[in-house]
PDB file of N, CA and C in Angstrom:
ATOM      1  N   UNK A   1      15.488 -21.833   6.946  1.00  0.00           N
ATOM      2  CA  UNK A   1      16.811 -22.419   7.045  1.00  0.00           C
ATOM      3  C   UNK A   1      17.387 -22.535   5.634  1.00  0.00           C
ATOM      4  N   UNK A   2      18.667 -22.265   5.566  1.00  0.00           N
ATOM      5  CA  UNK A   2      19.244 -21.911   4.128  1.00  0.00           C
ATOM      6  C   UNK A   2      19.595 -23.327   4.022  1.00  0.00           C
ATOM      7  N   UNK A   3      20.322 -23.764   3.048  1.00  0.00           N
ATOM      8  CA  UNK A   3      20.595 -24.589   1.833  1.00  0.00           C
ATOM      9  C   UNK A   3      22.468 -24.526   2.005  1.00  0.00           C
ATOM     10  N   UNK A   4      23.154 -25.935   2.181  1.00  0.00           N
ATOM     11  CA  UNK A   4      24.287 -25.617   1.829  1.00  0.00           C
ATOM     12  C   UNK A   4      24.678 -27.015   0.224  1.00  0.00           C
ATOM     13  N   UNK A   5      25.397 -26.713  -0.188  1.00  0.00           N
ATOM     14  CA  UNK A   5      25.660 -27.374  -1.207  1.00  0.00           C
ATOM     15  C   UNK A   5      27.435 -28.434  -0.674  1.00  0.00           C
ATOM     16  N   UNK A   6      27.243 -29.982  -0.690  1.00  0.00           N
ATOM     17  CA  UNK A   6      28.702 -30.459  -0.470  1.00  0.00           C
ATOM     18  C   UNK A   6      29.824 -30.526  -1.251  1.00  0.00           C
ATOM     19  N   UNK A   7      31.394 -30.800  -0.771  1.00  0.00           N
ATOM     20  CA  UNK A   7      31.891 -31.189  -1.582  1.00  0.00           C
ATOM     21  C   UNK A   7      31.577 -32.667  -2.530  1.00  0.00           C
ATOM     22  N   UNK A   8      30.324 -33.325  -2.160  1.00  0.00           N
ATOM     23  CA  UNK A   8      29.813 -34.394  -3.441  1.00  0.00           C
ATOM     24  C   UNK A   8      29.234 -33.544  -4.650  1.00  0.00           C
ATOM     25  N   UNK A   9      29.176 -32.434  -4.846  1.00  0.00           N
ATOM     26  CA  UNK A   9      28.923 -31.427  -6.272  1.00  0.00           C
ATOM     27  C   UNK A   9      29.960 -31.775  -6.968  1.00  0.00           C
ATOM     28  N   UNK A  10      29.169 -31.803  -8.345  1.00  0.00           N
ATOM     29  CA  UNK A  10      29.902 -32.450  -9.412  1.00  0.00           C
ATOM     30  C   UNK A  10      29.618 -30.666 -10.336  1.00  0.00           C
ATOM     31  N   UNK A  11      29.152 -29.980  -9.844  1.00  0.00           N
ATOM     32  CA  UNK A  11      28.907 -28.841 -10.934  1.00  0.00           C
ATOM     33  C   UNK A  11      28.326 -28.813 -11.818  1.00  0.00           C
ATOM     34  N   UNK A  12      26.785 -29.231 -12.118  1.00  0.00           N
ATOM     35  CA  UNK A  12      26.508 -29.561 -12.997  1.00  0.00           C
ATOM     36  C   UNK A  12      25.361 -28.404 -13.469  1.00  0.00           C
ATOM     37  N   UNK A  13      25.134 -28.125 -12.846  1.00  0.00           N
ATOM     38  CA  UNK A  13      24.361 -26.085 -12.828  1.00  0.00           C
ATOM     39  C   UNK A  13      22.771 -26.602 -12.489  1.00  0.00           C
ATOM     40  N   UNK A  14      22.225 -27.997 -12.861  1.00  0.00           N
ATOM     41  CA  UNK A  14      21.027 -28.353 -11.964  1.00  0.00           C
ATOM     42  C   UNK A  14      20.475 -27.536 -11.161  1.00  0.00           C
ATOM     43  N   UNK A  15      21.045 -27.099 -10.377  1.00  0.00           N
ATOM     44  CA  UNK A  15      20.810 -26.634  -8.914  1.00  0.00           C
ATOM     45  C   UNK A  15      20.350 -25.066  -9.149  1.00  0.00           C
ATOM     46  N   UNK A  16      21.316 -24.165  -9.865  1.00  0.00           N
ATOM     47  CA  UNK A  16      21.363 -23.111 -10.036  1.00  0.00           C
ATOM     48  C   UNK A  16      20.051 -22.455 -10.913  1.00  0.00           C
ATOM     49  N   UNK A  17      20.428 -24.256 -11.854  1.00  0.00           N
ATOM     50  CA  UNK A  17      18.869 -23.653 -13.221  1.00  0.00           C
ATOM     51  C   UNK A  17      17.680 -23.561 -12.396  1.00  0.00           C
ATOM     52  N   UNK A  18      17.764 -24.471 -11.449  1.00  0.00           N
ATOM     53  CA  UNK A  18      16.442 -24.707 -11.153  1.00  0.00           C
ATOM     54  C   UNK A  18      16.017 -23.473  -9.552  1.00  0.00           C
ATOM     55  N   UNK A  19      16.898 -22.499  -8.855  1.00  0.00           N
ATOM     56  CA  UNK A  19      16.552 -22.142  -7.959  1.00  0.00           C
ATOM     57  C   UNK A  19      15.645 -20.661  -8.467  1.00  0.00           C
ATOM     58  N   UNK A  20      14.559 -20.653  -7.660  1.00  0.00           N
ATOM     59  CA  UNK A  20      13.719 -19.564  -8.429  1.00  0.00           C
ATOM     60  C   UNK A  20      14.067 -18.271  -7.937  1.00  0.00           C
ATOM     61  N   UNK A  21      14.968 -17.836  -7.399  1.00  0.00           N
ATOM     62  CA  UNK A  21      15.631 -16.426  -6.803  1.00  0.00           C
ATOM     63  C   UNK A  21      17.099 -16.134  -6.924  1.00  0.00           C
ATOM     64  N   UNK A  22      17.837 -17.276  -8.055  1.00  0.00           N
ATOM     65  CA  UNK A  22      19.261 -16.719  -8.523  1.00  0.00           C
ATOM     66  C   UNK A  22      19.721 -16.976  -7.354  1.00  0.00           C
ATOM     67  N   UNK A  23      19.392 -17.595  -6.156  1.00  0.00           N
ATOM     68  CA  UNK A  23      20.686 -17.452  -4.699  1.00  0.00           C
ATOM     69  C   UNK A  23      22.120 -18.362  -4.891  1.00  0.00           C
ATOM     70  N   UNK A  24      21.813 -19.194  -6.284  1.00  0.00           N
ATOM     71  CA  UNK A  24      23.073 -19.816  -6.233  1.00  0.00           C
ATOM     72  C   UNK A  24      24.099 -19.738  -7.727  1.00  0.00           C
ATOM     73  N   UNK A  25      25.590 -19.930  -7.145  1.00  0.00           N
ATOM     74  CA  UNK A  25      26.251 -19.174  -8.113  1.00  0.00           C
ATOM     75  C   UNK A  25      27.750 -20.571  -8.163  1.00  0.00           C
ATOM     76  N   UNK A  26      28.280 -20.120  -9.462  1.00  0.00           N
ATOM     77  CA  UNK A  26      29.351 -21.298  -9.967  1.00  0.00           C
ATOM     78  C   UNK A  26      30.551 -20.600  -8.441  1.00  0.00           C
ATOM     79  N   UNK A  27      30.921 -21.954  -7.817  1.00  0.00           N
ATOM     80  CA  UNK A  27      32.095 -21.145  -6.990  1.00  0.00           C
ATOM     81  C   UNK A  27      33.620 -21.980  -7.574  1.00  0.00           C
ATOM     82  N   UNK A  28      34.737 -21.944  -6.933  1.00  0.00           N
ATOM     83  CA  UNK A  28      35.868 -22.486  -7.693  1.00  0.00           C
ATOM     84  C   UNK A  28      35.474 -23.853  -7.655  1.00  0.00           C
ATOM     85  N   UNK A  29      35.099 -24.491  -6.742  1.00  0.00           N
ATOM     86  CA  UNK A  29      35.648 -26.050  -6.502  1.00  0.00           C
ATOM     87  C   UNK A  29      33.627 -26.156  -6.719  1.00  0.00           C
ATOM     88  N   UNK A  30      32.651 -25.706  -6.226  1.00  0.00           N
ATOM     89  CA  UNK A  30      31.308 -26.604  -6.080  1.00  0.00           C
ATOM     90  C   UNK A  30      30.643 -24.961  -6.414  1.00  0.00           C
ATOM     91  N   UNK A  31      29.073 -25.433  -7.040  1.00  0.00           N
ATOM     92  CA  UNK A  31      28.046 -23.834  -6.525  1.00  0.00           C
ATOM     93  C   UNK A  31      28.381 -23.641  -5.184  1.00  0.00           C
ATOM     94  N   UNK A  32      27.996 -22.485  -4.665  1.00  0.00           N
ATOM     95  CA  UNK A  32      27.469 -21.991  -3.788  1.00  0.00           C
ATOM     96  C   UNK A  32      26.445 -21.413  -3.662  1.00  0.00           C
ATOM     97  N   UNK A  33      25.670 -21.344  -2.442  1.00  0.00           N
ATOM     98  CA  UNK A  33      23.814 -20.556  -2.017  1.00  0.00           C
ATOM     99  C   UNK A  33      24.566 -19.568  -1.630  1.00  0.00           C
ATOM    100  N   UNK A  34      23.977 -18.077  -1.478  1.00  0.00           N
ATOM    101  CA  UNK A  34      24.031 -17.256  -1.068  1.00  0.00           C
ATOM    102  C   UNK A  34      23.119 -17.110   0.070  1.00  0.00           C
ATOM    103  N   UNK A  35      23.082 -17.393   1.239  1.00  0.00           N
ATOM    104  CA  UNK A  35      22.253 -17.827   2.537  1.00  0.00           C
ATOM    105  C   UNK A  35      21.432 -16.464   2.618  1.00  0.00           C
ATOM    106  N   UNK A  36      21.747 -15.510   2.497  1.00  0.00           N
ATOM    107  CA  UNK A  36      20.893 -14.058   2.761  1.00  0.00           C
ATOM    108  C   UNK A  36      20.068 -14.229   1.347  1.00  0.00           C
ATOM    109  N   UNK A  37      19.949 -14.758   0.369  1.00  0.00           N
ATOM    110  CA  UNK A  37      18.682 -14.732  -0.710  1.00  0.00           C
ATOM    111  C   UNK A  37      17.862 -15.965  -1.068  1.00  0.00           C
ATOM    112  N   UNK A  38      18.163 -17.047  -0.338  1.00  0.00           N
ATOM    113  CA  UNK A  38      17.982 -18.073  -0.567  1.00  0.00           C
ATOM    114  C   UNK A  38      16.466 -18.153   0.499  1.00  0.00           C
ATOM    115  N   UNK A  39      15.576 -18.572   0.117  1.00  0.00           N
ATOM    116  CA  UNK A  39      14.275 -18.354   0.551  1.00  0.00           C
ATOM    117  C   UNK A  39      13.666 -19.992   1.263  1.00  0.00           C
ATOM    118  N   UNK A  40      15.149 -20.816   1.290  1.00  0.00           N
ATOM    119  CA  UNK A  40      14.761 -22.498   1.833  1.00  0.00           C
ATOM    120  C   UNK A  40      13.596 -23.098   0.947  1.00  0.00           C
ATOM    121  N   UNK A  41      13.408 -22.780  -0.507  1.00  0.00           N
ATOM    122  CA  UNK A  41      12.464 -23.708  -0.852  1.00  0.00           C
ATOM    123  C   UNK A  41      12.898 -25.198  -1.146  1.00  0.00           C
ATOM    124  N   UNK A  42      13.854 -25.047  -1.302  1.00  0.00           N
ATOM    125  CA  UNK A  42      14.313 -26.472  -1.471  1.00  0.00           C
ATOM    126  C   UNK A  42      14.309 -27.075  -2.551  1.00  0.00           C
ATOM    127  N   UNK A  43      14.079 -26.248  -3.713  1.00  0.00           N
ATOM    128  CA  UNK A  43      14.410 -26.649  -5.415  1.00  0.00           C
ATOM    129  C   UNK A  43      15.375 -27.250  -5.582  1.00  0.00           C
ATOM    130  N   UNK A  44      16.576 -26.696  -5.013  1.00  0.00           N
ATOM    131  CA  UNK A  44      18.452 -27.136  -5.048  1.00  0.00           C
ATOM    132  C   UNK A  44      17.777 -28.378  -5.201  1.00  0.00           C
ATOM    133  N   UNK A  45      17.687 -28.860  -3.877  1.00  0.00           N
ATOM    134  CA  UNK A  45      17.656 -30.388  -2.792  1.00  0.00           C
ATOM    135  C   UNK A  45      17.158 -31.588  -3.522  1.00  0.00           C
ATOM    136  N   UNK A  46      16.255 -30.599  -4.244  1.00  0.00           N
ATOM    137  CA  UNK A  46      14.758 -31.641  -4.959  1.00  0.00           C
ATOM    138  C   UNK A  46      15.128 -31.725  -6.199  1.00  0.00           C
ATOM    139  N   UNK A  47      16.296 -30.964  -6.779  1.00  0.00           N
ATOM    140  CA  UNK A  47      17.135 -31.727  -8.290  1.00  0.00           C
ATOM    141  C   UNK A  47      18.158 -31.922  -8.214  1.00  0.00           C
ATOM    142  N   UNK A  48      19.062 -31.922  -6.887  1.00  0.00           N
ATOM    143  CA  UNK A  48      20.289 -32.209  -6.745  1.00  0.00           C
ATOM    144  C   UNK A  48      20.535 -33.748  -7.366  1.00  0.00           C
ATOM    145  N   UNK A  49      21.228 -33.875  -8.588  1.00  0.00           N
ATOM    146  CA  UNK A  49      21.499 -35.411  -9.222  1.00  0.00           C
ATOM    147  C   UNK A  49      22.376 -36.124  -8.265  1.00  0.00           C
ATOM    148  N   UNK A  50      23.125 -35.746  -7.680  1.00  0.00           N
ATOM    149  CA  UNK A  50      24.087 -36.462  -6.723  1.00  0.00           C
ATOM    150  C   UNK A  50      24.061 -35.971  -5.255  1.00  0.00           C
ATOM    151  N   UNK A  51      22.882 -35.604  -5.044  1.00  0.00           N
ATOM    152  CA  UNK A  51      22.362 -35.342  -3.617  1.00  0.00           C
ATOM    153  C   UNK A  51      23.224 -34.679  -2.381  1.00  0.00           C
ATOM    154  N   UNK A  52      24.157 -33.540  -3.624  1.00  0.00           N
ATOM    155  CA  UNK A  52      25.468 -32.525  -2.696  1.00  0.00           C
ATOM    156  C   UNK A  52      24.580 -31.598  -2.062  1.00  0.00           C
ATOM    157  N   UNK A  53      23.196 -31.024  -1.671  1.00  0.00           N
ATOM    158  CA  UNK A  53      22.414 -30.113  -1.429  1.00  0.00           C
ATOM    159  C   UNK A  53      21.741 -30.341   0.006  1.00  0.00           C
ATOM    160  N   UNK A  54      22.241 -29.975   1.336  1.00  0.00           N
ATOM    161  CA  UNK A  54      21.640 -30.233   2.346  1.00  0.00           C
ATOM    162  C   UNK A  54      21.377 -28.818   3.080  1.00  0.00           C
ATOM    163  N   UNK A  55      20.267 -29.254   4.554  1.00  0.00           N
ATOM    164  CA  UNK A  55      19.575 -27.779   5.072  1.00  0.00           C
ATOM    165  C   UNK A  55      21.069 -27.564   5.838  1.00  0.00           C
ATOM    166  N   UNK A  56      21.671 -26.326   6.195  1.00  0.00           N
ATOM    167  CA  UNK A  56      22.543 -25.864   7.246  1.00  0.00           C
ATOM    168  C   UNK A  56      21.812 -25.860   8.706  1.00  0.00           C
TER     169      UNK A  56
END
């Protein structure tokens, strides 16, 4: 199960540094996961500072 990121993202790249397959990327307003590379480990989730990172 993929990973979606909320509008509570503050952008802080946390998420991105820490995912070990690049699935997530700066979007206009919050990151976004890329659901087809994103492997559900749940790195996002587990450094999300403001806890914008939930399962879809």
């Amino acid at each position: 199960m993929a990973y979606k990121i909320t509008d509570a993202c503050v952008k802080c790249g946390t998420c991105a540094d820490n995912c070990p397959v690049e699935a997530i990327s700066e979007g206009d307003e919050v990151y976004v996961i890329d659901a087809d590379v994103c492997v559900s480990c749940g790195a996002c989730a587990d450094n999300c500072p403001v806890e914008a990172i939930v399962e879809e």
